[in-house]
N, C-alpha and C. Protein backbone atom coordinates (compact mmCIF):
# COMPACT_ATOMS: atom_id res chain seq x y z
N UNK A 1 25.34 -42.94 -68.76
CA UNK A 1 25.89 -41.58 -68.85
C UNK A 1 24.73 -40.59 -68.93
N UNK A 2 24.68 -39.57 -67.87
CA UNK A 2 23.69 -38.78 -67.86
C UNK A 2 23.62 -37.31 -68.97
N UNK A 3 22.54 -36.95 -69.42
CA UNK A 3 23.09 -35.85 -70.53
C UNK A 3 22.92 -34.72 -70.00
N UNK A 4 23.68 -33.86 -70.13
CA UNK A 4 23.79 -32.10 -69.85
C UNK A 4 24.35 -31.39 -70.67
N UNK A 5 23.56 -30.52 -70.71
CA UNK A 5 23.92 -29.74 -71.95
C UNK A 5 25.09 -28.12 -71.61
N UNK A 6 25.51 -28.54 -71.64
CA UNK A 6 26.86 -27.27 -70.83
C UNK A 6 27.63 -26.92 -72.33
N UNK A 7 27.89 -25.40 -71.89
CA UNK A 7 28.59 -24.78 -73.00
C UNK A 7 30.27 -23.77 -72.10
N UNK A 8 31.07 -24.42 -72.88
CA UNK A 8 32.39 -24.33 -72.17
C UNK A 8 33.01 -24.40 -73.24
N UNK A 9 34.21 -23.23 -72.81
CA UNK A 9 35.42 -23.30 -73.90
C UNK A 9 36.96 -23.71 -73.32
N UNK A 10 37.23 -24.76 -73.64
CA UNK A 10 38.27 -25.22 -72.94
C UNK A 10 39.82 -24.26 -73.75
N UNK A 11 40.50 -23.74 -72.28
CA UNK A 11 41.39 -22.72 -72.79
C UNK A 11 42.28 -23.19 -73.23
N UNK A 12 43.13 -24.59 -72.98
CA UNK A 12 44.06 -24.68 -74.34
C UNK A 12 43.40 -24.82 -75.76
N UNK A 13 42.64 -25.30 -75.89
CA UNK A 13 41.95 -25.35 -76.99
C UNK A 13 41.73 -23.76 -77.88
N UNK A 14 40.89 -23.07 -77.20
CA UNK A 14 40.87 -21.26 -77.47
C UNK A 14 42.35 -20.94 -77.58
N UNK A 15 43.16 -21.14 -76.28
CA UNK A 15 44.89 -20.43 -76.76
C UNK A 15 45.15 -21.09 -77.73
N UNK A 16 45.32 -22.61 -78.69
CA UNK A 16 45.73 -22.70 -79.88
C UNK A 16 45.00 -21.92 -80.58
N UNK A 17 43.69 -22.49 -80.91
CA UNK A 17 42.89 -21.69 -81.99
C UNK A 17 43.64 -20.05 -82.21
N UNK A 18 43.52 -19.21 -81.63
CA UNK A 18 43.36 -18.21 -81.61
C UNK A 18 44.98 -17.88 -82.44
N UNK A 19 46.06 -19.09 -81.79
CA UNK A 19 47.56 -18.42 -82.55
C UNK A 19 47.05 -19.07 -84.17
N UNK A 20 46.42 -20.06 -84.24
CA UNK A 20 46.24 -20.04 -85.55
C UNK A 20 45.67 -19.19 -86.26
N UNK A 21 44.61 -19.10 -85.82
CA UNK A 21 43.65 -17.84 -86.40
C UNK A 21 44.62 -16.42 -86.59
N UNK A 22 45.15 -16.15 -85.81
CA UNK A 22 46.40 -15.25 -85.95
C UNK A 22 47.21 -15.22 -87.37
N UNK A 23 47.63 -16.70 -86.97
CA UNK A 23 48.61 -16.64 -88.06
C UNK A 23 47.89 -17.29 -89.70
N UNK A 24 46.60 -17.51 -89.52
CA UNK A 24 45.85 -17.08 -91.01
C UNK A 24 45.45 -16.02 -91.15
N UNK A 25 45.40 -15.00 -90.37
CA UNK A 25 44.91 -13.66 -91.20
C UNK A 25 45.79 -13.00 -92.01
N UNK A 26 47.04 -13.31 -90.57
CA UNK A 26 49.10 -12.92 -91.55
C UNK A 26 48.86 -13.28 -93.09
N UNK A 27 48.67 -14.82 -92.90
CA UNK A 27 49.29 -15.02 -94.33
C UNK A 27 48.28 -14.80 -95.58
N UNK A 28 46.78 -14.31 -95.07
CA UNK A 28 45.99 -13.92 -96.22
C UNK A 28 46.42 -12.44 -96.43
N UNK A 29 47.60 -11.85 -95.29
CA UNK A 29 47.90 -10.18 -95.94
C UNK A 29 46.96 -9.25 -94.95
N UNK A 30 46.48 -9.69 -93.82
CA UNK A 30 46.00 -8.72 -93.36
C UNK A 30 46.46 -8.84 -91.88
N UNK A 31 46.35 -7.70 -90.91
CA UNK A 31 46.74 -7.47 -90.09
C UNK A 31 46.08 -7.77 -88.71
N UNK A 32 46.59 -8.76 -88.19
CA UNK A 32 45.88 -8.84 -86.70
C UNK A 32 45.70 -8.18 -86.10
N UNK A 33 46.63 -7.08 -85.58
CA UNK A 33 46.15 -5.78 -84.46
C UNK A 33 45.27 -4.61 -84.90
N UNK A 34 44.88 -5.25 -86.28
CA UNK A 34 44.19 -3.92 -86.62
C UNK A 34 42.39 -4.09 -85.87
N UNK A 35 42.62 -2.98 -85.69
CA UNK A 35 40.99 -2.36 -84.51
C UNK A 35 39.86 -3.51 -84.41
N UNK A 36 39.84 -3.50 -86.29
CA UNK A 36 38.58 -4.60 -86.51
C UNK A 36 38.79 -6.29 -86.10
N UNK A 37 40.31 -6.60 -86.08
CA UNK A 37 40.74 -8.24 -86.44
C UNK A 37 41.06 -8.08 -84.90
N UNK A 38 41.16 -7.51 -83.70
CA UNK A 38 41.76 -7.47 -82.59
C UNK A 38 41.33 -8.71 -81.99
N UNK A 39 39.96 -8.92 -81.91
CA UNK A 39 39.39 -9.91 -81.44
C UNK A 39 38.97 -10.85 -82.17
N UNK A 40 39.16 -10.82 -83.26
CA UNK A 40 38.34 -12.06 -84.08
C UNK A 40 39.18 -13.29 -83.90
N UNK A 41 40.18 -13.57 -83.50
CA UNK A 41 40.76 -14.66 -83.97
C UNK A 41 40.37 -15.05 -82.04
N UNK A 42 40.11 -14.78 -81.80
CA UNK A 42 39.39 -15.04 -80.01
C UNK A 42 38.01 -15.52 -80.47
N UNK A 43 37.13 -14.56 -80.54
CA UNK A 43 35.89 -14.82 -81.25
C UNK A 43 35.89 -16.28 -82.49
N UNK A 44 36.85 -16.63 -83.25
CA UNK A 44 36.70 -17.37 -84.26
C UNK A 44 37.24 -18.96 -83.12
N UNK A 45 37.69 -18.77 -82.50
CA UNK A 45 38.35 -19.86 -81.64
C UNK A 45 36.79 -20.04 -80.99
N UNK A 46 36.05 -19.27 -80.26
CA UNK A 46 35.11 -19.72 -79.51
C UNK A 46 33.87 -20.11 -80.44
N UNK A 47 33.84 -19.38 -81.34
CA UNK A 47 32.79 -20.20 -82.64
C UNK A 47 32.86 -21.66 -83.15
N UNK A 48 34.34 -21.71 -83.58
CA UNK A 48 34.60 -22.97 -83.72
C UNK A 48 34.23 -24.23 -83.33
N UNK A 49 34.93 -23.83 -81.92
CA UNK A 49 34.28 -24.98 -80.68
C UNK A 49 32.85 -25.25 -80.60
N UNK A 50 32.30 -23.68 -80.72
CA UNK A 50 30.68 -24.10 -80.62
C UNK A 50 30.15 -24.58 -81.69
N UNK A 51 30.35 -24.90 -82.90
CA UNK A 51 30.08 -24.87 -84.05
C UNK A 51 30.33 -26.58 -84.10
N UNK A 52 31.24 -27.37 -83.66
CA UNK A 52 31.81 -28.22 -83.09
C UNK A 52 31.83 -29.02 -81.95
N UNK A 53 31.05 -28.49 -80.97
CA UNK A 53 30.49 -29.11 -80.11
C UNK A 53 29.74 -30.39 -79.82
N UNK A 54 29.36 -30.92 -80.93
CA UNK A 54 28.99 -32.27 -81.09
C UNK A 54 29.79 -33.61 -80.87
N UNK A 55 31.39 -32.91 -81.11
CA UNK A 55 31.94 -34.40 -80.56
C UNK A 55 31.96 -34.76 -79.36
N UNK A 56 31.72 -33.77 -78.46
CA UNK A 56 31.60 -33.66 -77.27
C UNK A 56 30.12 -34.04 -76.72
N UNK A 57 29.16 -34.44 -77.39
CA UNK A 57 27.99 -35.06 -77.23
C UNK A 57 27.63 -36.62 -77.72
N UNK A 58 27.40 -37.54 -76.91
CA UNK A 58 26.41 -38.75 -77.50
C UNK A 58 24.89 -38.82 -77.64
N UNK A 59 24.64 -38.92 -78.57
CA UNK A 59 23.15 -38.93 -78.71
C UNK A 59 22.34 -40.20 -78.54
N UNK A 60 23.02 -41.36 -78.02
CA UNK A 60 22.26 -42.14 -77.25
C UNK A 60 21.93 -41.75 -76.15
N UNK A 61 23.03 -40.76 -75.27
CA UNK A 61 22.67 -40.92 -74.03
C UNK A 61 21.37 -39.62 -74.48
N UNK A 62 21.05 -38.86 -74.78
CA UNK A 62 20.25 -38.15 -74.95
C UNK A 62 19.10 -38.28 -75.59
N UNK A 63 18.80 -39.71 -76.47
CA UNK A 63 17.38 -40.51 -76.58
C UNK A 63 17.73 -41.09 -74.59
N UNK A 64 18.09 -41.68 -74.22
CA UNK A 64 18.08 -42.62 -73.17
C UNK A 64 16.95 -41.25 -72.39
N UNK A 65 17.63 -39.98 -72.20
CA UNK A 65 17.50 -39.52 -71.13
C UNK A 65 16.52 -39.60 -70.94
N UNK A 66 14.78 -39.23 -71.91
CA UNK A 66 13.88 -39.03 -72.08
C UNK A 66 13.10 -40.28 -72.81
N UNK A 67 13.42 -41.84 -72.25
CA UNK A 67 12.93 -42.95 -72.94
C UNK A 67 11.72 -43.64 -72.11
N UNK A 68 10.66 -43.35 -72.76
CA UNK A 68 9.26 -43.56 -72.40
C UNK A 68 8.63 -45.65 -72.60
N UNK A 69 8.39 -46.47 -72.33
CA UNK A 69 7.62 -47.59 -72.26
C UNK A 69 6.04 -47.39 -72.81
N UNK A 70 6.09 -47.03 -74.08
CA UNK A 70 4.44 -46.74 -74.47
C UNK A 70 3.92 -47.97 -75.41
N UNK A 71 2.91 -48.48 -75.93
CA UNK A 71 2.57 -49.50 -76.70
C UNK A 71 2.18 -48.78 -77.67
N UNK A 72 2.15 -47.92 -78.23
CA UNK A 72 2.07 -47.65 -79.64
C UNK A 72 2.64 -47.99 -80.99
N UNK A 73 2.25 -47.79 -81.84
CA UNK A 73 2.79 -48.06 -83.31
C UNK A 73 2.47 -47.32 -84.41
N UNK A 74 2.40 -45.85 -83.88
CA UNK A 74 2.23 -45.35 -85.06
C UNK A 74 2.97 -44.14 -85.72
N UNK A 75 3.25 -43.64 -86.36
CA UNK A 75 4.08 -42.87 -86.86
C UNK A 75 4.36 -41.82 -86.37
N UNK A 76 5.50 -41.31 -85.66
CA UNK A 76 5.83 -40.40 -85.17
C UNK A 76 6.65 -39.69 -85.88
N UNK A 77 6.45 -38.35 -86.26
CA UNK A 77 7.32 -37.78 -86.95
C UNK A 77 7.36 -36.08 -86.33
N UNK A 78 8.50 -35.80 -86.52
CA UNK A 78 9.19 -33.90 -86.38
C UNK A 78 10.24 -33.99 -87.59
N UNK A 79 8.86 -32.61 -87.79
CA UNK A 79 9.82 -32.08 -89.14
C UNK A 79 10.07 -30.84 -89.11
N UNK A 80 10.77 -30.30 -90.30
CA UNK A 80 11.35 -28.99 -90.30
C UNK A 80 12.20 -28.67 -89.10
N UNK A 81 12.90 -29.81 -89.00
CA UNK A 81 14.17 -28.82 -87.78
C UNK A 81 14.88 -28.44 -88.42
N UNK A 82 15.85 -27.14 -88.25
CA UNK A 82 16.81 -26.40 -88.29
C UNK A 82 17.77 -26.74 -88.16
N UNK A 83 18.94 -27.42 -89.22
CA UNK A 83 20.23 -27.40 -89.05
C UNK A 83 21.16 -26.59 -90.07
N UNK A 84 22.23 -26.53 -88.96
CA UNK A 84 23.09 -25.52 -89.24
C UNK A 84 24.36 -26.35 -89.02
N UNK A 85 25.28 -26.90 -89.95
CA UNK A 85 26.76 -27.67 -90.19
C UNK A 85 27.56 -27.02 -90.88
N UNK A 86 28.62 -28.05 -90.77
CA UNK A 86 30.08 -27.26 -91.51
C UNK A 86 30.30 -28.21 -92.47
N UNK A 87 30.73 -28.07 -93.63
CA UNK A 87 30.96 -28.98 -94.65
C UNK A 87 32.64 -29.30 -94.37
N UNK A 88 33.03 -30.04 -94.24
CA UNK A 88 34.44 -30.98 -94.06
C UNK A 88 35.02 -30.88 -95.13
N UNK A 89 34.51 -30.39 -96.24
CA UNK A 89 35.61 -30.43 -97.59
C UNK A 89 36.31 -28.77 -97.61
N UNK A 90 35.36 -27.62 -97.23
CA UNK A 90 35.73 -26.67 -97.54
C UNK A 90 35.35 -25.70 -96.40
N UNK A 91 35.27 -26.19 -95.11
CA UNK A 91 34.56 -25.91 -93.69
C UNK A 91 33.77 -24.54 -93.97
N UNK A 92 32.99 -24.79 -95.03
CA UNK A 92 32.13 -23.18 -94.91
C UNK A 92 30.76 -24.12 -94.53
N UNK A 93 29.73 -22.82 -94.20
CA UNK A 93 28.39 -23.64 -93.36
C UNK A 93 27.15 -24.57 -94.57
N UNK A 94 26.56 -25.24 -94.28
CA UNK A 94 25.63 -25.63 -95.24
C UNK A 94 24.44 -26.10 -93.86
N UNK A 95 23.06 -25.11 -94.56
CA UNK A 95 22.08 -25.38 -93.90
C UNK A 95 20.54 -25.85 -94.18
N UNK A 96 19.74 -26.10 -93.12
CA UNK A 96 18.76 -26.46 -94.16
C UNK A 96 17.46 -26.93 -93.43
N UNK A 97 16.68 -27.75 -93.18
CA UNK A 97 16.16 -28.94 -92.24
C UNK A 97 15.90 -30.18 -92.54
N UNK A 98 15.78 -30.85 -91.26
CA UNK A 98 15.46 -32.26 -91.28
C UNK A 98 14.07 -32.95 -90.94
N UNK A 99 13.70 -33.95 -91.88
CA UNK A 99 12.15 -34.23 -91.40
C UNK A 99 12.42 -35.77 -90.86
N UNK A 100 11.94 -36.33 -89.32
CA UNK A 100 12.64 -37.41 -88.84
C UNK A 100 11.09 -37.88 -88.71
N UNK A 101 10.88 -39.69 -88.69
CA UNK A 101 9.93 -40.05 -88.35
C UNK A 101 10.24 -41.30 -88.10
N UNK A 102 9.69 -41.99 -86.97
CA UNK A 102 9.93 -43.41 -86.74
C UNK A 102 8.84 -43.93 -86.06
N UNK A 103 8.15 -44.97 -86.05
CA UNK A 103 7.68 -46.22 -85.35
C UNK A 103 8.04 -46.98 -84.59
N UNK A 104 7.29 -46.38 -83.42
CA UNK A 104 7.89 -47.02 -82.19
C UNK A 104 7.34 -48.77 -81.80
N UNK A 105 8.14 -49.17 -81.68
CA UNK A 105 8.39 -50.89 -80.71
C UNK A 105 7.94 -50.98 -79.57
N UNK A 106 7.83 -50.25 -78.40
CA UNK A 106 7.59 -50.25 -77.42
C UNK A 106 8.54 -49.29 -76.31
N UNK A 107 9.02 -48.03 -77.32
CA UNK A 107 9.66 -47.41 -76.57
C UNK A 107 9.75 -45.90 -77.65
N UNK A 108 9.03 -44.58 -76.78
CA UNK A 108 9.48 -43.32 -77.56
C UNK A 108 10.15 -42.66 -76.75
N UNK A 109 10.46 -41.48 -77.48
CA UNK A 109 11.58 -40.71 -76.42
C UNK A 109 11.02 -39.17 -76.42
N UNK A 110 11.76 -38.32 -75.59
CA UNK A 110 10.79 -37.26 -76.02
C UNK A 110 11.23 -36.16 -77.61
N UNK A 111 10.13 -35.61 -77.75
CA UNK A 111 10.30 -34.97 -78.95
C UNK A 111 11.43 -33.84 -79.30
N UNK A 112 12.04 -33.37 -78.32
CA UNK A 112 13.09 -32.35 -78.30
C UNK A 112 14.18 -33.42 -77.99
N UNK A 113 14.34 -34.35 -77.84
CA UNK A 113 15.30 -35.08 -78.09
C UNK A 113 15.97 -35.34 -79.88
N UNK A 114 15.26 -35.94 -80.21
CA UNK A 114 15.17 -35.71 -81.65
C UNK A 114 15.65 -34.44 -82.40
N UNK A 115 15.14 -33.34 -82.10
CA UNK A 115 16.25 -31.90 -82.49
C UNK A 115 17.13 -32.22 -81.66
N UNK A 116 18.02 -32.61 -80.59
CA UNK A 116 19.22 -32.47 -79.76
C UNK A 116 20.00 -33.84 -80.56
N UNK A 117 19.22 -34.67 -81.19
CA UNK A 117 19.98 -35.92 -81.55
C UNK A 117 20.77 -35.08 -83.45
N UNK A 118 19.88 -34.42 -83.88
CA UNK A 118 20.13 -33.93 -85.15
C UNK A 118 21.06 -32.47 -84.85
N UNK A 119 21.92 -32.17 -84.34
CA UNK A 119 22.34 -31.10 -83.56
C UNK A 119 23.77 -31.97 -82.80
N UNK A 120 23.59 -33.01 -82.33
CA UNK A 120 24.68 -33.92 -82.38
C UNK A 120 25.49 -33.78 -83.25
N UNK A 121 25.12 -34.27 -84.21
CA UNK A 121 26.02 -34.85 -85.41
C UNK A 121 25.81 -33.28 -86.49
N UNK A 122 25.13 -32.53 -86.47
CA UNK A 122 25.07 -31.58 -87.40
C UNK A 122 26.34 -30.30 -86.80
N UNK A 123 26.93 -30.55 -85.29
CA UNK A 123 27.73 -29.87 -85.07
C UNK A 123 29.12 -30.31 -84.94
N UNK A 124 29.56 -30.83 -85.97
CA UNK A 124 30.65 -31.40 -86.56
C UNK A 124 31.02 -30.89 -87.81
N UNK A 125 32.42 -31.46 -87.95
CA UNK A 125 32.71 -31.39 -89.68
C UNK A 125 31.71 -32.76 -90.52
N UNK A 126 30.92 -32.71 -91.46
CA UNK A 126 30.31 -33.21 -92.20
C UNK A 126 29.53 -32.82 -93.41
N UNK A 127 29.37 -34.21 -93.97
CA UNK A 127 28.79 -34.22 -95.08
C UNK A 127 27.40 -34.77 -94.98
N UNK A 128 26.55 -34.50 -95.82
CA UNK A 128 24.92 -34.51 -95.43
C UNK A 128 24.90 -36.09 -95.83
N UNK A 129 25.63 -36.46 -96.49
CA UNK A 129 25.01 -37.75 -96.98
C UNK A 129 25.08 -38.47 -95.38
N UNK A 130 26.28 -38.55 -94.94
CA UNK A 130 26.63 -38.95 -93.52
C UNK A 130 25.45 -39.03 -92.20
N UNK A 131 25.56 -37.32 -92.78
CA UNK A 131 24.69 -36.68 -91.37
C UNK A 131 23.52 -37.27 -90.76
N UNK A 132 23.13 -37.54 -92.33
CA UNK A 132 21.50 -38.23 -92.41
C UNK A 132 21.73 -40.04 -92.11
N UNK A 133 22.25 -40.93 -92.63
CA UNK A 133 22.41 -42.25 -91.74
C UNK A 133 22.85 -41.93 -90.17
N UNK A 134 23.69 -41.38 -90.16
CA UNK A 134 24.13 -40.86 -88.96
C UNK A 134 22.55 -40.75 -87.51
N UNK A 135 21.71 -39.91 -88.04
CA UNK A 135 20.55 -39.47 -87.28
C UNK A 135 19.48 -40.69 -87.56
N UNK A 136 19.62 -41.72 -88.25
CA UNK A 136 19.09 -42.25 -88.26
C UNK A 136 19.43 -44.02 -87.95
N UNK A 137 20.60 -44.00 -87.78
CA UNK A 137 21.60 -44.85 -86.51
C UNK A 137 21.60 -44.94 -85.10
N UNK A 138 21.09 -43.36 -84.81
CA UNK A 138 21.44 -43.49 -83.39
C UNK A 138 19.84 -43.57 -83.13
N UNK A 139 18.79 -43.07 -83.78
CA UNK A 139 17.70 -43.40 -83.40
C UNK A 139 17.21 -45.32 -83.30
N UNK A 140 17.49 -45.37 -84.33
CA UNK A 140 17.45 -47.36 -84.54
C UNK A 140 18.18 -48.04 -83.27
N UNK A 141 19.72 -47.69 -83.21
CA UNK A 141 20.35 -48.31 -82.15
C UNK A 141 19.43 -48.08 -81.03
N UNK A 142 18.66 -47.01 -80.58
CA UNK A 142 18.53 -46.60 -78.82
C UNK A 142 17.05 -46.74 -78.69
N UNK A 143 16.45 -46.64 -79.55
CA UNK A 143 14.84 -46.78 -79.53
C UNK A 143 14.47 -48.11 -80.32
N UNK A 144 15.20 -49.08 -81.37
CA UNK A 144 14.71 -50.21 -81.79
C UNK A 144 13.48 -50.46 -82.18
N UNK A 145 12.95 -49.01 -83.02
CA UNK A 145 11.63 -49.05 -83.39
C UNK A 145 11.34 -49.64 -84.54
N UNK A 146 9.83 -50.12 -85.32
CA UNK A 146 9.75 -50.77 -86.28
C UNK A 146 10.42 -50.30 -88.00
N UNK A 147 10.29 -49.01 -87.66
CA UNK A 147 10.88 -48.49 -88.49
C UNK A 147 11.45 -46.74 -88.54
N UNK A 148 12.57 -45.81 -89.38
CA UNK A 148 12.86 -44.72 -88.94
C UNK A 148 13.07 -44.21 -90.70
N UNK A 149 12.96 -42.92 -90.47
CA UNK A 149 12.83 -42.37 -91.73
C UNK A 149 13.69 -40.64 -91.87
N UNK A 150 14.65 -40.42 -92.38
CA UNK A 150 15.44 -39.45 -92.13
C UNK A 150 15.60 -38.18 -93.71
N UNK A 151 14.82 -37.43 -93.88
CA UNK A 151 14.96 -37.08 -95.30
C UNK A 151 15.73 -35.19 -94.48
N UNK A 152 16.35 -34.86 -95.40
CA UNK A 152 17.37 -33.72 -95.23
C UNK A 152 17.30 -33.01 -96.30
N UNK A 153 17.20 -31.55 -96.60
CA UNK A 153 16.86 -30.52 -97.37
C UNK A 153 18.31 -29.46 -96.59
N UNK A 154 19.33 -29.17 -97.89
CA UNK A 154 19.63 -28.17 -97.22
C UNK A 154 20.85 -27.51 -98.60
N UNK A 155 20.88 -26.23 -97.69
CA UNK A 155 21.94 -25.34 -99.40
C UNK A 155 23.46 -25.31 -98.31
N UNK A 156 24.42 -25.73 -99.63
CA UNK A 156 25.89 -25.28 -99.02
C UNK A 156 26.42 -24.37 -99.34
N UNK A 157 26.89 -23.33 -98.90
CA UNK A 157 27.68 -22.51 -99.39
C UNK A 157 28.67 -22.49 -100.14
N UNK A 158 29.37 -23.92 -99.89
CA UNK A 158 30.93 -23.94 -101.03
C UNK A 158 29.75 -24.13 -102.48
N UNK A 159 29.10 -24.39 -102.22
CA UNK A 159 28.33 -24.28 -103.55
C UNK A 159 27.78 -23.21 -104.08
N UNK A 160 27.40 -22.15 -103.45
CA UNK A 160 26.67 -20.78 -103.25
C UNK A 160 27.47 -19.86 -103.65
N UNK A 161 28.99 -19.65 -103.41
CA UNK A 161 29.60 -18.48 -102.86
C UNK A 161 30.90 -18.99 -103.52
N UNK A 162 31.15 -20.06 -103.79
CA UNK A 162 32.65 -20.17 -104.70
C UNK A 162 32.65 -21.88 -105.66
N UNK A 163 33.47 -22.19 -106.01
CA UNK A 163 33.39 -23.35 -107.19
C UNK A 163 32.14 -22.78 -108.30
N UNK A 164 31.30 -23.27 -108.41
CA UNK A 164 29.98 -23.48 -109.12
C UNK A 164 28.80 -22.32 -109.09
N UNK A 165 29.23 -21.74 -107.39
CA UNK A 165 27.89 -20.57 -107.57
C UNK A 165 26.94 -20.88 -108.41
N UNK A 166 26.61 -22.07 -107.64
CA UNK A 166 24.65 -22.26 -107.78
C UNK A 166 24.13 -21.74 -106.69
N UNK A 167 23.64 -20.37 -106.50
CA UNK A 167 22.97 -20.01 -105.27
C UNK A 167 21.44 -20.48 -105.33
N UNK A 168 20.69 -21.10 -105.99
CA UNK A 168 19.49 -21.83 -105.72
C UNK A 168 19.48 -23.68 -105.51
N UNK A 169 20.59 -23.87 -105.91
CA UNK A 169 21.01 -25.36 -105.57
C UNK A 169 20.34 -25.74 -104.22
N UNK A 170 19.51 -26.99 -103.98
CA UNK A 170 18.97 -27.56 -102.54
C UNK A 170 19.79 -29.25 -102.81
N UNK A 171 20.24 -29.85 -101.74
CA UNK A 171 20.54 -31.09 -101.85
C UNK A 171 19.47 -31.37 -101.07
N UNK A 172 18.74 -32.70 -101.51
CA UNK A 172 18.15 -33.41 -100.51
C UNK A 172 18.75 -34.85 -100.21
N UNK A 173 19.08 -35.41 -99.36
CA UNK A 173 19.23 -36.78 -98.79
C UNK A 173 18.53 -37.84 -98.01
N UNK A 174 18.27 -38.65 -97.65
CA UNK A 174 17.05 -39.67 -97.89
C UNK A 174 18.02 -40.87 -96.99
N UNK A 175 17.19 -41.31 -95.88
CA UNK A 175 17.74 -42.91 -95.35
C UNK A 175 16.43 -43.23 -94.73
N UNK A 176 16.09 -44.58 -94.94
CA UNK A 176 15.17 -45.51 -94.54
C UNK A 176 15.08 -46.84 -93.94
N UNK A 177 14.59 -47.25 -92.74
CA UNK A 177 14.74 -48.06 -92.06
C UNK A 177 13.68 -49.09 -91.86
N UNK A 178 13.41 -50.22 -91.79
CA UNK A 178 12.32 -50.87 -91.29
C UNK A 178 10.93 -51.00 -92.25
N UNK A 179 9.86 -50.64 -91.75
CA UNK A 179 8.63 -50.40 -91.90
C UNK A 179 8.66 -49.15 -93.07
N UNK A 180 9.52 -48.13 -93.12
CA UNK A 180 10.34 -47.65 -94.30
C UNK A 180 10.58 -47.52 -95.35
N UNK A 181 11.39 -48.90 -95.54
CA UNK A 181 11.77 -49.60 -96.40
C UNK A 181 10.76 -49.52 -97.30
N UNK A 182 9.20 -49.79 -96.90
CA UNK A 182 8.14 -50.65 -97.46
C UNK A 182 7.27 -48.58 -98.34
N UNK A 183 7.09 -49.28 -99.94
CA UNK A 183 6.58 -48.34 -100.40
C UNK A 183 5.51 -47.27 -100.00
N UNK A 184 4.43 -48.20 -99.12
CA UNK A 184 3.45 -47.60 -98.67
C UNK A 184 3.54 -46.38 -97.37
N UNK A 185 4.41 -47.22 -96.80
CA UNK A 185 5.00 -46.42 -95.43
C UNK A 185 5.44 -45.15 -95.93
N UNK A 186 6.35 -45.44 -96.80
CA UNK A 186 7.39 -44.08 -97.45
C UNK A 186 6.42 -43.12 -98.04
N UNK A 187 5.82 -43.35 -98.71
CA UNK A 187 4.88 -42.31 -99.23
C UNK A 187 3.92 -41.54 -98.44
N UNK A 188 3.36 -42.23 -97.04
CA UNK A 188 2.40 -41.65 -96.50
C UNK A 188 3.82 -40.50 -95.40
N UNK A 189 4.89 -41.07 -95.23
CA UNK A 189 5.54 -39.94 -95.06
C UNK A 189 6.14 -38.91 -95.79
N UNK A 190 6.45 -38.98 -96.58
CA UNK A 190 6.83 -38.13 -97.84
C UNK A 190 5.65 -37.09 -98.25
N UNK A 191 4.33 -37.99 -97.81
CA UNK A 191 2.99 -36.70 -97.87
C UNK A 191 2.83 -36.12 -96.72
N UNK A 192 3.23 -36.29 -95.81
CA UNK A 192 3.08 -35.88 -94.91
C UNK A 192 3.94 -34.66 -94.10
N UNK A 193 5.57 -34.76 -94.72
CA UNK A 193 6.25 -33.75 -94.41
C UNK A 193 6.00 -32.69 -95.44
N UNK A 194 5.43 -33.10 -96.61
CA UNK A 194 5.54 -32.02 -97.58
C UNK A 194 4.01 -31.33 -97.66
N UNK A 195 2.92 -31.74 -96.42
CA UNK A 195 1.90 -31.03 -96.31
C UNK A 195 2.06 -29.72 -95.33
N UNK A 196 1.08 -28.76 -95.57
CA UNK A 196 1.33 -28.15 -94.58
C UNK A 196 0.15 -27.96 -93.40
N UNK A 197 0.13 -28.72 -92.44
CA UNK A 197 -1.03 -29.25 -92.10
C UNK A 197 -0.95 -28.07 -90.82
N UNK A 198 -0.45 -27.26 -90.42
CA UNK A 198 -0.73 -26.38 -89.20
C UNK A 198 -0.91 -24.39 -89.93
């Protein structure tokens, strides 16, 4: 399966959204035709989808696309990517970044793959604990490297803005694979995302 990255809003999809979105503004008491709400429930239908767009992506085929035959073995890592998800319990956003690193077997992929693989699964309904085995599943399955390393930093809003209002709250989450596993490995990555070496 070849990967392309296309952005499309499929119109039954937008025509439901939108009567829903409709008929939640009704029942929070406010008025759809008014000037400001005219379009939002259009606008909130096409966010959605994009916001969501990940089920509509595999992220094997998108390590595949860019899968290199190199003999190396040494630690490859991208950090600080930018994600932006929806939390599944209370669909408000929770964001943050991800620091990914793995050891390659005899096969890397390219480096903007890796943000497109974390962007997969981060444009779904989810939970970080998930998100993070998740990105670090599909790297193991498609590259079979010696080892992969997935640590996640990020603030949620249902936490920020309602329940608890901890607005300085950070979750971090943590999955380890392989070569990983092993104390020494882990630490020289753990120093390594938390340097600031550029």
């Amino acid at each position: 399966m070849a990967y392309k990255k296309i952005e499309r809003f499929d119109e039954a999809t937008t025509s439901g959204l939108i009567g829903n979105y409709q008929d939640i503004l009704k029942l929070i008491g406010e008025d759809p035709q008014r000037e400001g709400l005219q379009k939002t429930p259009e606008r909130l239908a096409k966010a959605m989808q994009y916001l969501t767009q990940g089920y509509e992506m595999d992220a094997k085929s998108i390590l595949d696309s860019a899968k290199f035959n190199e003999h190396i073995s040494e630690m490859i890592i991208v950090k600080d990517i930018e994600i932006y998800s929806m939390c599944e319990h209370h669909m408000l956003p929770f964001f943050g970044k991800a620091h990914i690193a793995y050891i390659p077997n005899g096969w890397i992929t390219g480096l903007s793959k890796i943000a497109r693989v974390v962007d997969v699964y981060a444009r779904r309904l989810q939970v970080q604990e998930r998100l993070t085995t998740q990105i670090l599943d599909a790297i193991k399955e498609t590259l079979h490297p010696l080892g992969v390393a997935v640590v996640i930093e990020a603030s949620h809003l249902c936490m920020m803005m309602r329940g608890v209002q901890k607005q300085n709250s950070v979750t971090t989450t943590s999955a380890f694979y392989g070569e990983f596993e092993k104390s020494q490995t882990r630490s020289e990555f753990t120093k390594l995302i938390s340097s600031r070496l550029h």
